[in-house]
N, C-alpha and C. Protein backbone atom coordinates (compact mmCIF):
# COMPACT_ATOMS: atom_id res chain seq x y z
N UNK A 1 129.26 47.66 -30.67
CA UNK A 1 128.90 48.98 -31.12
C UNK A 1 127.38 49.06 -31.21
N UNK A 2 126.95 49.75 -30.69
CA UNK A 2 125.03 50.40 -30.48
C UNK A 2 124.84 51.09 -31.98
N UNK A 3 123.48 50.28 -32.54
CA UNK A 3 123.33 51.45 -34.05
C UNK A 3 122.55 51.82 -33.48
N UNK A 4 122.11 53.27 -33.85
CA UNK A 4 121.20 54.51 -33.20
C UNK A 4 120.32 54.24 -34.76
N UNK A 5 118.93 54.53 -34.82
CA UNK A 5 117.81 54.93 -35.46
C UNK A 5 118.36 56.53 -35.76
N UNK A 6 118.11 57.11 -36.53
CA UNK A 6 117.64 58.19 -36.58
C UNK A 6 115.80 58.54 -36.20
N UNK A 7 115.99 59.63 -35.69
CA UNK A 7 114.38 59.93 -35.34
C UNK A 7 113.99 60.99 -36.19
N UNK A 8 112.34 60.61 -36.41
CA UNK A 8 111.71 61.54 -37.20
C UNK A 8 112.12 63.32 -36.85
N UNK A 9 112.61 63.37 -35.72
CA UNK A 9 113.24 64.91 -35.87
C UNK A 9 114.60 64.67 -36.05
N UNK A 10 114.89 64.11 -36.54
CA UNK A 10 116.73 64.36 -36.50
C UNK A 10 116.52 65.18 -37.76
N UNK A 11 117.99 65.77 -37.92
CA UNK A 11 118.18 66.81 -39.04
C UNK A 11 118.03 66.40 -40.38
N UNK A 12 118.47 65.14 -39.91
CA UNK A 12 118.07 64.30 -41.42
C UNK A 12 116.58 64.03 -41.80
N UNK A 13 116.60 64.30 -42.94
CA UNK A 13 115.11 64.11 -43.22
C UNK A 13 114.82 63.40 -44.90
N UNK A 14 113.91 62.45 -44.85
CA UNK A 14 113.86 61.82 -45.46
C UNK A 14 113.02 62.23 -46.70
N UNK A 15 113.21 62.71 -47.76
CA UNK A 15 113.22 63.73 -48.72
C UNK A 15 112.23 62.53 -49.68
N UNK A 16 110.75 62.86 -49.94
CA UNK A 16 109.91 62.02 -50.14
C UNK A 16 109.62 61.90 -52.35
N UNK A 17 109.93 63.02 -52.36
CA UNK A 17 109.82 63.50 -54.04
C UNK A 17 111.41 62.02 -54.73
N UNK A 18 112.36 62.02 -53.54
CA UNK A 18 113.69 61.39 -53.94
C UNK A 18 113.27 60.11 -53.85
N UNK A 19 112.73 59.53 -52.55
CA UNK A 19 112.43 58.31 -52.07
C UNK A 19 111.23 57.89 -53.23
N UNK A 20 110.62 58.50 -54.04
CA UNK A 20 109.66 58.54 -55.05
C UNK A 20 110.45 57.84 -56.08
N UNK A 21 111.58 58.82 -56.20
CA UNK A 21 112.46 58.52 -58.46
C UNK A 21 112.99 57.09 -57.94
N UNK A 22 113.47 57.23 -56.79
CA UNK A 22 114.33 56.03 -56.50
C UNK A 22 113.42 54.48 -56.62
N UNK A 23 111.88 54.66 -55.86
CA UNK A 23 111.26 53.44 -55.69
C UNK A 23 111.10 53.14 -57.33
N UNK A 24 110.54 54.28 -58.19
CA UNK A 24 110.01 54.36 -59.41
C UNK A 24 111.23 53.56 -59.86
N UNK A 25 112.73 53.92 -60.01
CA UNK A 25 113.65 53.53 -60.94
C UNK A 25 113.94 51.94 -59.82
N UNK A 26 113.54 51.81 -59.35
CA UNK A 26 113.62 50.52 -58.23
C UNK A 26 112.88 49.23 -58.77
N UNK A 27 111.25 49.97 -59.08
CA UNK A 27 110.39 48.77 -59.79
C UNK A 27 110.79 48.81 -61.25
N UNK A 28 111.44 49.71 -62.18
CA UNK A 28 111.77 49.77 -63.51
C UNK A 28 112.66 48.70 -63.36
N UNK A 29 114.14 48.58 -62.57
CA UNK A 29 114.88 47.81 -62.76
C UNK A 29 114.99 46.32 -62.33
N UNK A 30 113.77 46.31 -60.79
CA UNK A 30 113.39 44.87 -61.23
C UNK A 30 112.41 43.87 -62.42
N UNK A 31 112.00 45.04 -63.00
CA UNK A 31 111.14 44.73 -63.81
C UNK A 31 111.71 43.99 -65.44
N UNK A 32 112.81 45.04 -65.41
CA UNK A 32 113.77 44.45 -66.28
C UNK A 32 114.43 43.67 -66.27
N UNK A 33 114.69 43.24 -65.08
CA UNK A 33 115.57 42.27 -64.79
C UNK A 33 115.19 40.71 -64.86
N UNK A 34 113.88 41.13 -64.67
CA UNK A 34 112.59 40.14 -65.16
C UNK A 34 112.65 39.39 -63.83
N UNK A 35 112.66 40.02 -62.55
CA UNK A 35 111.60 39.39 -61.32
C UNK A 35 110.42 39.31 -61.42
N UNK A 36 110.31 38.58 -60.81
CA UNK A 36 108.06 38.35 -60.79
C UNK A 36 107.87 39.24 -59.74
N UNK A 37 106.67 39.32 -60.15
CA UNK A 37 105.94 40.14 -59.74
C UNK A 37 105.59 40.63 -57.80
N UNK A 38 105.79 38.86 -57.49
CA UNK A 38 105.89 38.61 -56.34
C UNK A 38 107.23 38.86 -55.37
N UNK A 39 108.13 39.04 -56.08
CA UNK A 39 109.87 38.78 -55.74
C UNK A 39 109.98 40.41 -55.56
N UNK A 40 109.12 40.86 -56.60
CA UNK A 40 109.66 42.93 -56.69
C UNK A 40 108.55 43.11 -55.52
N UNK A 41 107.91 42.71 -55.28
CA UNK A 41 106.60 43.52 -53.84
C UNK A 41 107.68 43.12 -52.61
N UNK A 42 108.34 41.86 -52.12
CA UNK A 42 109.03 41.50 -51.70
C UNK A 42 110.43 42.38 -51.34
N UNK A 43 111.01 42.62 -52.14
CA UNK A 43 111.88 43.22 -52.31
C UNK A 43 111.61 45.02 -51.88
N UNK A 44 110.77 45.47 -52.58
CA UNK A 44 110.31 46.11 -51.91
C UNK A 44 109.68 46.90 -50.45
N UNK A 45 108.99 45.95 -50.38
CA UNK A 45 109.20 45.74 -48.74
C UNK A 45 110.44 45.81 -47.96
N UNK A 46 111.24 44.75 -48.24
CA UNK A 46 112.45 44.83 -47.77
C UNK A 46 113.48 46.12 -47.44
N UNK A 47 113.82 47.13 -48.97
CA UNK A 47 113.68 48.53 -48.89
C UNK A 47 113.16 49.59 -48.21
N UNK A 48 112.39 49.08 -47.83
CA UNK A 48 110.99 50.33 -47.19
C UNK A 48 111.73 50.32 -46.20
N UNK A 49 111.40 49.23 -45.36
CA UNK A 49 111.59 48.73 -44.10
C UNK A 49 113.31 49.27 -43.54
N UNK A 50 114.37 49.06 -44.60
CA UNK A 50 115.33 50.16 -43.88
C UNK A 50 114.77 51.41 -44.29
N UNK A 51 114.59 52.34 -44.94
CA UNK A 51 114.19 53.11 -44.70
C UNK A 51 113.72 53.69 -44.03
N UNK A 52 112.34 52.93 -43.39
CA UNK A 52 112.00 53.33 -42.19
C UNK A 52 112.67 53.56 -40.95
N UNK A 53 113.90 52.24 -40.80
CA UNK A 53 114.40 52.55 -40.05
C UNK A 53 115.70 53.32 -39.75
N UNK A 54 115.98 53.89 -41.25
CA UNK A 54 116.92 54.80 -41.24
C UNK A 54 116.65 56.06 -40.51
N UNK A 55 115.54 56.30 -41.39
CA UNK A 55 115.00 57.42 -41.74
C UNK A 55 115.08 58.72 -42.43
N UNK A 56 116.27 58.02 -43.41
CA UNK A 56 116.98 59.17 -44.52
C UNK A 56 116.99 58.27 -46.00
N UNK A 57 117.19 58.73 -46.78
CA UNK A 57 117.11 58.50 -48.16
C UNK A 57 118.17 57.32 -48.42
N UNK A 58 117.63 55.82 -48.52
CA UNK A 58 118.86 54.64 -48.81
C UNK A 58 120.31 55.32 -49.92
N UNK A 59 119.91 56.06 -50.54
CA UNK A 59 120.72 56.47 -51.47
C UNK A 59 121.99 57.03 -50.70
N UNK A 60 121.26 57.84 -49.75
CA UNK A 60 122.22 58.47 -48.44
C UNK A 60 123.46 57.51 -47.32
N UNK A 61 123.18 56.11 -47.60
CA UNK A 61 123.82 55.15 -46.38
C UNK A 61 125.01 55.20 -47.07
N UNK A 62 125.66 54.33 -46.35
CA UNK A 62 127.33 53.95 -46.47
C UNK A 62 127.10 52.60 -46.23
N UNK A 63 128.13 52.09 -46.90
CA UNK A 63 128.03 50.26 -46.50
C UNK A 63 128.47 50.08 -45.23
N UNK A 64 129.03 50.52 -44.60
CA UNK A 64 129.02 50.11 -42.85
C UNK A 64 127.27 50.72 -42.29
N UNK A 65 126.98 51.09 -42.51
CA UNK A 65 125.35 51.72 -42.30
C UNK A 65 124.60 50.63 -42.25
N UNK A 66 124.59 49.97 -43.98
CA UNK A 66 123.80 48.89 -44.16
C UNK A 66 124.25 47.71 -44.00
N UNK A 67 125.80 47.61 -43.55
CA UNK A 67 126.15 46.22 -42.98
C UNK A 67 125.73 46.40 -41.83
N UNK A 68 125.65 47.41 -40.88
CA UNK A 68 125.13 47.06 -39.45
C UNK A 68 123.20 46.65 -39.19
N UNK A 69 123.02 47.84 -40.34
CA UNK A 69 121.25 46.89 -40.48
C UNK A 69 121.08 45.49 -40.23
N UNK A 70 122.26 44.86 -41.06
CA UNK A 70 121.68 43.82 -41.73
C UNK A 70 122.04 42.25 -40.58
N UNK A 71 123.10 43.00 -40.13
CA UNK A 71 123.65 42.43 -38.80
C UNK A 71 122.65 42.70 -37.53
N UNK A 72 122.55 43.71 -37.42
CA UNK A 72 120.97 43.73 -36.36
C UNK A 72 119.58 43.28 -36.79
N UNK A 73 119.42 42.96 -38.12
CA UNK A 73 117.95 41.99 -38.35
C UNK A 73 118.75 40.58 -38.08
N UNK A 74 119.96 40.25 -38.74
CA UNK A 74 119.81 38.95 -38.54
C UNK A 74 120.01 38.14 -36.99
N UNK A 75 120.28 39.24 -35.82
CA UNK A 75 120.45 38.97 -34.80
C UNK A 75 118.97 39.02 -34.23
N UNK A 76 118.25 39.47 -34.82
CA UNK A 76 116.83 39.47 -34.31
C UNK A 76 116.13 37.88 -34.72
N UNK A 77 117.15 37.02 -34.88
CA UNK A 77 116.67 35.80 -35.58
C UNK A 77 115.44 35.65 -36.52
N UNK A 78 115.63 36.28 -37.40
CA UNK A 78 114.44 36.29 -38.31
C UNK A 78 114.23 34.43 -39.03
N UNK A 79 113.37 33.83 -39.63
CA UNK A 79 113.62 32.78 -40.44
C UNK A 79 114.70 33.01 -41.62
N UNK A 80 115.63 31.80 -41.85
CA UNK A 80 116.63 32.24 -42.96
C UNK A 80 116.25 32.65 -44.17
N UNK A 81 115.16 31.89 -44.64
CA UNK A 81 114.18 32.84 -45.64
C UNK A 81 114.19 34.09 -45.95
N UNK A 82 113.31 34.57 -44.70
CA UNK A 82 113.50 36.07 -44.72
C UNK A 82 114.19 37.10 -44.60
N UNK A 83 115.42 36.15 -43.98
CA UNK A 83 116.74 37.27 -43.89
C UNK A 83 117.49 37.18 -45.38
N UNK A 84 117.59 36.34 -46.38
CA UNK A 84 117.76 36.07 -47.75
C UNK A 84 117.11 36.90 -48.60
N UNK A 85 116.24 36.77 -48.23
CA UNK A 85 114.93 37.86 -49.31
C UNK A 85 115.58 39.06 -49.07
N UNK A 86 115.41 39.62 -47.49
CA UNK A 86 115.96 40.76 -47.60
C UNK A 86 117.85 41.11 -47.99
N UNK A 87 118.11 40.33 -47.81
CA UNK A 87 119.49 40.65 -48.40
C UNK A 87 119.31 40.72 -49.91
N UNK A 88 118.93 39.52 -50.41
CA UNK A 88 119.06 39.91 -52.18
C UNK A 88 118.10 40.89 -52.07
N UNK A 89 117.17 41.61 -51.58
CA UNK A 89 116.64 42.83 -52.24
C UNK A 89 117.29 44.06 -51.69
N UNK A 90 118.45 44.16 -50.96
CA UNK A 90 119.53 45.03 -50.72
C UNK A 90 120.32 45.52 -51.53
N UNK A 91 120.74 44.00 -51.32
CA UNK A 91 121.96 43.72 -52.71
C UNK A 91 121.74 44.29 -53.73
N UNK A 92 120.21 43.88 -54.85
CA UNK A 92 120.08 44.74 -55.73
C UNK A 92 119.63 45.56 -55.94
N UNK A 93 118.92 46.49 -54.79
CA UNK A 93 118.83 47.45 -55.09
C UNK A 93 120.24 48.31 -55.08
N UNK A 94 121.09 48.17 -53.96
CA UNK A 94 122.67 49.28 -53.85
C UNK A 94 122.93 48.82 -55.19
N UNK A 95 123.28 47.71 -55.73
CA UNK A 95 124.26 47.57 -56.94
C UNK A 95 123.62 47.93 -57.84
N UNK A 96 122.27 47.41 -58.68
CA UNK A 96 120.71 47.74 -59.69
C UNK A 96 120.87 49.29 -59.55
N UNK A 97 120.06 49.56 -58.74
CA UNK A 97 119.68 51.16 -58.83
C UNK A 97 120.47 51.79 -58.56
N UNK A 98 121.28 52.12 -57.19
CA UNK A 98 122.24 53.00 -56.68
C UNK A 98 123.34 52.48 -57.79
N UNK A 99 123.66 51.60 -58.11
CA UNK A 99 124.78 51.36 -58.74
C UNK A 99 126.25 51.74 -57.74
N UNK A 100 126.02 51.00 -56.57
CA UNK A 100 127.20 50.85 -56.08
C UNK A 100 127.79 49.37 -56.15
N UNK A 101 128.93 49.03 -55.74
CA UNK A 101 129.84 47.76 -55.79
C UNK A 101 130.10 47.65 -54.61
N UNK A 102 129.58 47.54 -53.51
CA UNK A 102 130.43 46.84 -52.19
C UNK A 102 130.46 45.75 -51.75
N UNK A 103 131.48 45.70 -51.50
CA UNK A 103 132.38 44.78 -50.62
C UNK A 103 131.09 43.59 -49.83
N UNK A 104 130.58 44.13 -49.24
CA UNK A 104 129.36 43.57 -48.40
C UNK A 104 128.62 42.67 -49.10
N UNK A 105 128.09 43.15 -50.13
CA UNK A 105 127.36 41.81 -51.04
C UNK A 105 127.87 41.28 -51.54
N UNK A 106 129.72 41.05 -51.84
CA UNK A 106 130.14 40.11 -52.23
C UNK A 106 130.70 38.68 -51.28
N UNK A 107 130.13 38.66 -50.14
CA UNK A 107 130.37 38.23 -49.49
C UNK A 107 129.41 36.63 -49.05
N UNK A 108 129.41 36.02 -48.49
CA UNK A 108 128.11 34.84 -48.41
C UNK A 108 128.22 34.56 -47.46
């Protein structure tokens, strides 16, 4: 199965005031959670970066959405490192902030 990008003109549009409360309540809850300082920039990053390549509001995906992300970075052979980082900063952000439960991060 081919994942398609959305493009900066697709209908979807990535709603910047939202992508704002979300990052804001994003660094609140790693903050609480008591990541360092280094782990939340990290993590962060990680976030962005689908985003970018969504190009709609993470809040907006479905877990087949972000299981196929995550399946097309790790086919891009990233170092296992970095494919880790970005998963746990997936992970908590959908479950942390979005406060969803899927299936997908319970998985190893």
């Amino acid at each position: 199965m081919k994942q398609t990008r959305l493009s900066p003109n697709s209908s979807k549009s990535v709603s910047i005031a939202n992508i704002n409360q979300l990052k804001t309540q994003f660094l609140t809850d790693m903050e609480l959670a008591g990541l360092a300082r280094a782990s939340r920039n990290r993590y962060l990053v990680a976030v962005e970066q689908l985003i970018k390549y969504c190009w709609c509001s993470p809040a907006e995906l479905t877990e087949r959405q972000v299981n196929n992300y995550m399946l097309e970075r790790h086919r891009q052979n990233p170092a296992k490192g970095t494919f880790k980082v970005m998963r746990f900063a997936l992970r908590f952000f959908f479950q942390q902030t979005l406060g969803r439960d899927w299936h997908l991060f319970k998985k190893k």
